[in-house]
Protein backbone atom coordinates (compact mmCIF):
# COMPACT_ATOMS: atom_id res chain seq x y z
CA UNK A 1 4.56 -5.31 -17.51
CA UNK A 2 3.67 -5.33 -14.07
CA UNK A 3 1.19 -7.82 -12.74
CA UNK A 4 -2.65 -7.52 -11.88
CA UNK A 5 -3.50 -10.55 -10.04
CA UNK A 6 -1.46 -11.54 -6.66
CA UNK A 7 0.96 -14.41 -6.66
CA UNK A 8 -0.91 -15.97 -4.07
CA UNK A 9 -4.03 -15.80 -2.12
CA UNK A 10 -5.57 -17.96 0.33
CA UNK A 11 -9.15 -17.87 1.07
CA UNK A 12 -9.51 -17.84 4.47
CA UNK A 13 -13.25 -17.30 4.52
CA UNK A 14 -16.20 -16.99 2.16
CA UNK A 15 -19.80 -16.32 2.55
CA UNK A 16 -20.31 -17.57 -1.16
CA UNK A 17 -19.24 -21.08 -0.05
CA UNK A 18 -19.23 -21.45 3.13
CA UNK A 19 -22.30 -22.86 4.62
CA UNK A 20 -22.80 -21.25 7.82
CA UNK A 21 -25.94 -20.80 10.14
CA UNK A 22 -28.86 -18.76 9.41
CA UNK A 23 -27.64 -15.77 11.74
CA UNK A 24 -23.83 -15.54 10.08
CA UNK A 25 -25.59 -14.48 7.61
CA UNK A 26 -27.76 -11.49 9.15
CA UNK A 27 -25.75 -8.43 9.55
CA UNK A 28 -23.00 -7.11 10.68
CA UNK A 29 -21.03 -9.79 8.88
CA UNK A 30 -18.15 -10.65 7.17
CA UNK A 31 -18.44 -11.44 4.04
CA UNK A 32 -14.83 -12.33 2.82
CA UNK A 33 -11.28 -13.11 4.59
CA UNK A 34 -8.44 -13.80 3.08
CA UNK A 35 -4.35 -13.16 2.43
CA UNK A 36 -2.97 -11.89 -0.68
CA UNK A 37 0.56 -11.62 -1.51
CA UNK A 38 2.37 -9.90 -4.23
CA UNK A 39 6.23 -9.90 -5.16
CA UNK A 40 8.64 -8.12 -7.61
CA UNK A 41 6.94 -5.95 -10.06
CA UNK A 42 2.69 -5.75 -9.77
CA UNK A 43 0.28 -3.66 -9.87
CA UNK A 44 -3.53 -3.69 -8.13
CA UNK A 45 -5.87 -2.26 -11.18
CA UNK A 46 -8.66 -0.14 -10.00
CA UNK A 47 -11.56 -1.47 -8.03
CA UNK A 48 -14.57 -0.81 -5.58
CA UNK A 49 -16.79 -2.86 -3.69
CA UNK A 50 -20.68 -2.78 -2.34
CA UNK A 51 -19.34 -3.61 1.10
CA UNK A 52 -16.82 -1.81 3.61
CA UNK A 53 -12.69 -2.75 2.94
CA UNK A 54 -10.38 -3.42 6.01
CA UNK A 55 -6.86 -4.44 4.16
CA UNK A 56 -4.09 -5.04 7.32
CA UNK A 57 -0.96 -5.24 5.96
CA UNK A 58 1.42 -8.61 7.11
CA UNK A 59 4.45 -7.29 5.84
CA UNK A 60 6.23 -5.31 3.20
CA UNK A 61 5.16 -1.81 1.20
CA UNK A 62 3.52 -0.32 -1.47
CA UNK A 63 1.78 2.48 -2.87
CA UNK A 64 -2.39 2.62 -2.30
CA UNK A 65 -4.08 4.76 -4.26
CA UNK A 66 -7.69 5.96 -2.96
CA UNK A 67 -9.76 8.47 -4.97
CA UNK A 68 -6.92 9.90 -5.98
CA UNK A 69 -4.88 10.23 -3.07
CA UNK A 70 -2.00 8.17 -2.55
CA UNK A 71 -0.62 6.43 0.66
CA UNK A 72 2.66 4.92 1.85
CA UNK A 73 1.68 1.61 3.25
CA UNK A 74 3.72 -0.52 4.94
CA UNK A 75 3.70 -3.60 7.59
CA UNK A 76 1.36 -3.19 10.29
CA UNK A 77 -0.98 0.02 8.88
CA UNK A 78 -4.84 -0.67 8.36
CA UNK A 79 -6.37 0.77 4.84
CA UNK A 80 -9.85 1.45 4.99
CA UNK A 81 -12.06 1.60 1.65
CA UNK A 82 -15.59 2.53 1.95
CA UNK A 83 -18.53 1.38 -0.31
CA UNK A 84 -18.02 1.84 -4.07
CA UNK A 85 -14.72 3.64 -3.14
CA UNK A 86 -12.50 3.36 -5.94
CA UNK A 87 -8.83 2.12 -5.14
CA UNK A 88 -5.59 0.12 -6.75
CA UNK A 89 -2.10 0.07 -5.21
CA UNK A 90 1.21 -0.98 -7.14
CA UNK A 91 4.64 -2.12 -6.09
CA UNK A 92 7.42 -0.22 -4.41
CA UNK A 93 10.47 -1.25 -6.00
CA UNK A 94 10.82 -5.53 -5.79
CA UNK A 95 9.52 -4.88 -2.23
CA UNK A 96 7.21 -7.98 -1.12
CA UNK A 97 3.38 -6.93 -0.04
CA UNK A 98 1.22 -9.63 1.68
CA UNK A 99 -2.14 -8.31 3.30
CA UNK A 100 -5.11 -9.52 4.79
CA UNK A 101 -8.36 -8.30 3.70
CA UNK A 102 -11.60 -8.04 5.19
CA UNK A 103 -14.97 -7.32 3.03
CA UNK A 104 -17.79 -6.65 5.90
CA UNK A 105 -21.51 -6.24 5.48
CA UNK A 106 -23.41 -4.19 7.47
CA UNK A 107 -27.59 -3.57 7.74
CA UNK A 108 -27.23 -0.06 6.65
CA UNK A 109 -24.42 1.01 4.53
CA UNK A 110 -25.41 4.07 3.71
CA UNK A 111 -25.64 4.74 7.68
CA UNK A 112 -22.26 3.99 8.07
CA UNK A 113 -20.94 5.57 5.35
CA UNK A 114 -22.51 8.71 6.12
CA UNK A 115 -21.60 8.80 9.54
CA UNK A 116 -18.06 8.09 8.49
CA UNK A 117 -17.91 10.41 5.84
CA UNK A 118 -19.09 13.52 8.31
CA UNK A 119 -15.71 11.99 10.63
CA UNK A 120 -13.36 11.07 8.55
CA UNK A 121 -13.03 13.47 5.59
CA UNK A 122 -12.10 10.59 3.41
CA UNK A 123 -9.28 9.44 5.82
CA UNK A 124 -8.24 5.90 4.96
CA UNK A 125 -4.96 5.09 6.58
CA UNK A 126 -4.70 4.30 9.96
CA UNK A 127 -0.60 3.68 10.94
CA UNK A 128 1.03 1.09 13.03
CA UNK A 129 1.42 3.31 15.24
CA UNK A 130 -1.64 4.11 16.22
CA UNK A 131 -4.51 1.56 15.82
CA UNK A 132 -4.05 -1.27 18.16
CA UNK A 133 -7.24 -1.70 19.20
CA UNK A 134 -8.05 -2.09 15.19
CA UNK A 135 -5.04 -4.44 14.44
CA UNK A 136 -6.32 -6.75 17.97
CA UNK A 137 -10.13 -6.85 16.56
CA UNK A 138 -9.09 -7.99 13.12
CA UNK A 139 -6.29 -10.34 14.79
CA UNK A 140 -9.57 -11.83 16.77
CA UNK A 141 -11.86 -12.18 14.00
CA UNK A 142 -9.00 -13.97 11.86
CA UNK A 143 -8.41 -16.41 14.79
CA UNK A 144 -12.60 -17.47 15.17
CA UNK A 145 -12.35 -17.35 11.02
CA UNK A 146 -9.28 -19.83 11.06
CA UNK A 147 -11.46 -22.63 12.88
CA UNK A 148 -14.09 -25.09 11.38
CA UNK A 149 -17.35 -23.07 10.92
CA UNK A 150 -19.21 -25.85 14.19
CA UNK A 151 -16.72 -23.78 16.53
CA UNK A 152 -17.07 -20.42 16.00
CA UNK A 153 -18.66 -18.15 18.36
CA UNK A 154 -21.05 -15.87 15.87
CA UNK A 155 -22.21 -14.06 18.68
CA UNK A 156 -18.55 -13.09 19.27
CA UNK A 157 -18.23 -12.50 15.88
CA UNK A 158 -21.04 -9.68 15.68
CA UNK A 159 -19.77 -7.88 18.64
CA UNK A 160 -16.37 -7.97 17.07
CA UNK A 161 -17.22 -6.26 13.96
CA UNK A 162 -19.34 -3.81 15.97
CA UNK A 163 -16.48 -2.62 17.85
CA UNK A 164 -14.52 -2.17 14.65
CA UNK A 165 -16.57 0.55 13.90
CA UNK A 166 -16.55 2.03 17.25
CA UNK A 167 -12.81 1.76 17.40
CA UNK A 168 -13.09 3.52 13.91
CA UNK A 169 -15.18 6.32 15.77
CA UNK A 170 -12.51 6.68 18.27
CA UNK A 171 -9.71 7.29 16.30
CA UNK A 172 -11.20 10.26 13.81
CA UNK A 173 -12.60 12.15 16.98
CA UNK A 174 -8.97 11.51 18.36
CA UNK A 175 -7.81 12.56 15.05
CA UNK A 176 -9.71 15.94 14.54
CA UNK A 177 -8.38 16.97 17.60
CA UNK A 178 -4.86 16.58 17.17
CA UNK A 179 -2.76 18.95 16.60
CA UNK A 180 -1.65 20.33 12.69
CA UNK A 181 1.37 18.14 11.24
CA UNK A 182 3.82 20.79 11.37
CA UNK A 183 4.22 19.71 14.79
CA UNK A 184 4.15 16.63 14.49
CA UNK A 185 7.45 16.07 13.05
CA UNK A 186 9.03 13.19 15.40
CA UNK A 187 5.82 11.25 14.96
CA UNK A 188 5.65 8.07 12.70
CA UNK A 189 2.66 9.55 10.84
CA UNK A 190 4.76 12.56 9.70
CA UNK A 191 8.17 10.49 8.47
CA UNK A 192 5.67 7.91 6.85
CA UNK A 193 4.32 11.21 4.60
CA UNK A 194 7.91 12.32 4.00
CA UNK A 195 8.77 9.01 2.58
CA UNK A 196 5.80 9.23 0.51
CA UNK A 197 5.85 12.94 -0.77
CA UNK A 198 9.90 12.39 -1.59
CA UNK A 199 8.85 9.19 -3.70
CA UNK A 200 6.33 11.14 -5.64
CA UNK A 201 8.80 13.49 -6.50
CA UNK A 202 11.26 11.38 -7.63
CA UNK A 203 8.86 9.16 -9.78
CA UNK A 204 7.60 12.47 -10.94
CA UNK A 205 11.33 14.03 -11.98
CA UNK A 206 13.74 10.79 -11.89
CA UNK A 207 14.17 12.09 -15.72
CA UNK A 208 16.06 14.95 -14.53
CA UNK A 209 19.34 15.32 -12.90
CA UNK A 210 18.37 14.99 -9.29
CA UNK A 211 20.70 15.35 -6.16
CA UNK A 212 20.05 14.47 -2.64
CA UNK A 213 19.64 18.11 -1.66
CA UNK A 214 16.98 18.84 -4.19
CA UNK A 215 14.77 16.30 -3.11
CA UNK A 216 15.30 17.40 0.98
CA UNK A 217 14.74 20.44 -0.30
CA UNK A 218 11.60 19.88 -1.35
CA UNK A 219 10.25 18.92 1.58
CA UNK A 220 12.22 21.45 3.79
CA UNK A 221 14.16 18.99 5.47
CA UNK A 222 18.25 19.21 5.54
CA UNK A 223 19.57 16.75 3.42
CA UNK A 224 20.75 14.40 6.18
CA UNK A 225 17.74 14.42 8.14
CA UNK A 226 15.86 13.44 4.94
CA UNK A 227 17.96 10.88 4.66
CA UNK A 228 17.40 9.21 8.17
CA UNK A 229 13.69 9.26 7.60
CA UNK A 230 13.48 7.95 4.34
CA UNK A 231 15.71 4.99 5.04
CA UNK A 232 14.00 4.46 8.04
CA UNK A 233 10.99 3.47 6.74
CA UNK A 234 11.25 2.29 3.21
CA UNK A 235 14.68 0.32 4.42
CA UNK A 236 16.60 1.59 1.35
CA UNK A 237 18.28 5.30 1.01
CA UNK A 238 16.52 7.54 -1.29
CA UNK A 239 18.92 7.61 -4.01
CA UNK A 240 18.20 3.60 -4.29
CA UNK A 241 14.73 3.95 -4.60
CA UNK A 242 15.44 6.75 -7.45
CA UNK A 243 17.91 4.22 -8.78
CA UNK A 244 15.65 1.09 -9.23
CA UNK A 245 13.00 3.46 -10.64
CA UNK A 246 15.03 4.81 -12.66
CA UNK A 247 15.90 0.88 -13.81
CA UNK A 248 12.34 -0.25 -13.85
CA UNK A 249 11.84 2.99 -16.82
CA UNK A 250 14.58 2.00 -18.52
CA UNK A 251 12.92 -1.87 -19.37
CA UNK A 252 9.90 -0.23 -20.30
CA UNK A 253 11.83 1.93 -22.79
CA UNK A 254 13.50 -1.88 -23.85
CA UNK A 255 10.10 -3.59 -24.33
CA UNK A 256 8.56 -0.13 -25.81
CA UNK A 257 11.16 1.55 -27.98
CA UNK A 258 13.61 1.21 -30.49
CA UNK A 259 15.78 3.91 -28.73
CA UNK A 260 19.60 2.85 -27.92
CA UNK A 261 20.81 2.10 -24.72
CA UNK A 262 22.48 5.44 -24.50
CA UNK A 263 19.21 7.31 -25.30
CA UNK A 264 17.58 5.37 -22.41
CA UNK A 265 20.09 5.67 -19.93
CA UNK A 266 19.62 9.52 -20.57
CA UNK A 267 15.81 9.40 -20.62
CA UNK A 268 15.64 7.91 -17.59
CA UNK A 269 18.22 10.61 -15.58
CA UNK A 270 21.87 8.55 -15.97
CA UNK A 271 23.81 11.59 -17.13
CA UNK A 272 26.88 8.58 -18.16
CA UNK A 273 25.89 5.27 -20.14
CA UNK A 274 28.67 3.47 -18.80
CA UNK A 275 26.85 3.82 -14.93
CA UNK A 276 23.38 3.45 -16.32
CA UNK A 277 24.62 -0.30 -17.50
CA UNK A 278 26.43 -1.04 -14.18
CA UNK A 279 23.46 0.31 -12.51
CA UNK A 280 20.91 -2.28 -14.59
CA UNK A 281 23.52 -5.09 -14.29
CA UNK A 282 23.47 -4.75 -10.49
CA UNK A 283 20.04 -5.12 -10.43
CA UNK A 284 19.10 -7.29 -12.79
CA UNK A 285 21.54 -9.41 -13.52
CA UNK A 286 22.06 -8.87 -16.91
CA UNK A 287 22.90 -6.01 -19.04
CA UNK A 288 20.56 -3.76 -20.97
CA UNK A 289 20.94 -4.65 -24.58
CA UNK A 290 21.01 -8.72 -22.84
CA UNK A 291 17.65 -7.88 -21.83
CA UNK A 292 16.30 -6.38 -24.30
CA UNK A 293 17.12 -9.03 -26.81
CA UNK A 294 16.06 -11.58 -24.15
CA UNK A 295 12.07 -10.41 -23.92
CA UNK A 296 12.54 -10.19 -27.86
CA UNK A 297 12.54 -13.97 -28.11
């Protein structure tokens, strides 16, 4: 089963322990700094929080789900989750996810959440590609964070966080007057939502006999286009990702089920049970009925 908690996180900054000076403590402030990493197979259960959410993500990918919608995250792309805005996320693959994250407090949340609400229309991804000035800001507040609270500048702090909402401001006014994605299609935003919408739909039909063209299809894209784009950015070729997805079913029908091998090779799209095996072996290292009697222990 897939893993709730990260494999590591290291508490950068807490207001909880931390003793710090009266006006730390008066908002704007941050309220929590730290970096979580996952690995192999995990899953973020659903949560919200009282305060605003900036998670910057260090390296890797992974699926974040916000209200419903899911995003494509990957190294270098700011998530933003606003007050009591329920989210999770879950592995991609085996693909390795470390992330800062940054809980911030300011004087009048329902202000700001208002105000970002009218802007945003519940946008909460903003791509490498685009948000420097965010990435710099949170790359300065984790450098005053990483010293000894006697040498941090507070007042540098405040503006800091300030001007992480500005920059905010300045990006969704930027971003409502851009021009419709169908445009857009050489731009990293666009290939970022390919990759995304193409992993839905194989996680959504990898039961099913599925060919390259189908899924490029889909998306009206030519097949080899489709291709280039997905492998791009998730550094694997779609029919891998369908492949280990395909796997990662298959050992849930082991732990779950009494069915043979050959009924889960088929339940899981591997139309011959003699590739569904070398398929498992490749990537796990052992074969199917191996592992199945190996979580029986």
């Amino acid at each position: 089963m897939p893993r709730n908690l990260p494999d590591k996180f290291d508490i950068i900054y807490t207001s909880e322990i931390d003793e710090d000076p009266i006006l730390s403590r008066i908002p704007p402030r941050l309220c929590y700094l730290g970096r979580h990493e996952f690995s192999g197979d995990w899953k973020i259960k659903y949560q919200s929080s009282d305060n605003y959410i900036l998670s910057y993500i260090q390296d890797g990918e992974a699926q974040i789900t916000v209200r419903g919608k899911t995003y494509f995250a990957q190294k270098g792309d700011i998530l933003l989750y606003r007050p009591h805005e329920v989210h999770g996320g879950k592995s991609i693959g085996k693909s390795s996810y470390k992330t800062l994250i940054y809980r911030m407090d300011f004087s009048d949340e329902a202000y700001h959440h208002e105000q970002l609400k009218k802007k945003m229309g519940y946008i909460n991804k903003f791509s490498s590609s685009e948000n420097r000035k965010l990435r710099n800001l949170l790359e300065a507040l984790l450098d005053e964070y990483s010293q000894p609270s006697s040498q941090r500048n507070i007042i540098l702090v405040k503006s800091h966080l300030l001007e992480v909402f500005k920059v905010i401001n300045e990006y969704l006014d930027a971003k409502r007057r851009k021009t419709p994605i169908r445009s857009l299609k050489k731009t990293d935003s666009f290939k970022a939502e390919i990759c995304l919408k193409s992993k839905e739909y194989m996680e959504q039909h990898y039961s099913e006999k599925l060919l390259l063209e189908d899924i490029a299809s889909h998306l009206s894209l030519s097949a080899s286009r489709f291709s280039h784009i997905f492998k791009e950015y998730a550094h694997q070729s779609p029919m891998e990702f369908l492949i280990q997805y395909r796997i990662e079913k298959a050992k849930e029908l082991l732990r779950d089920s009494d069915y043979t091998v050959t009924r889960i090779g088929s339940e899981v799209g591997f139309s011959q049970t003699s590739y569904f095996i070398r398929a498992f072996h490749r990537l796990e290292q052992i074969t199917p009925a191996r592992y199945r009697q190996k979580i029986a222990r």
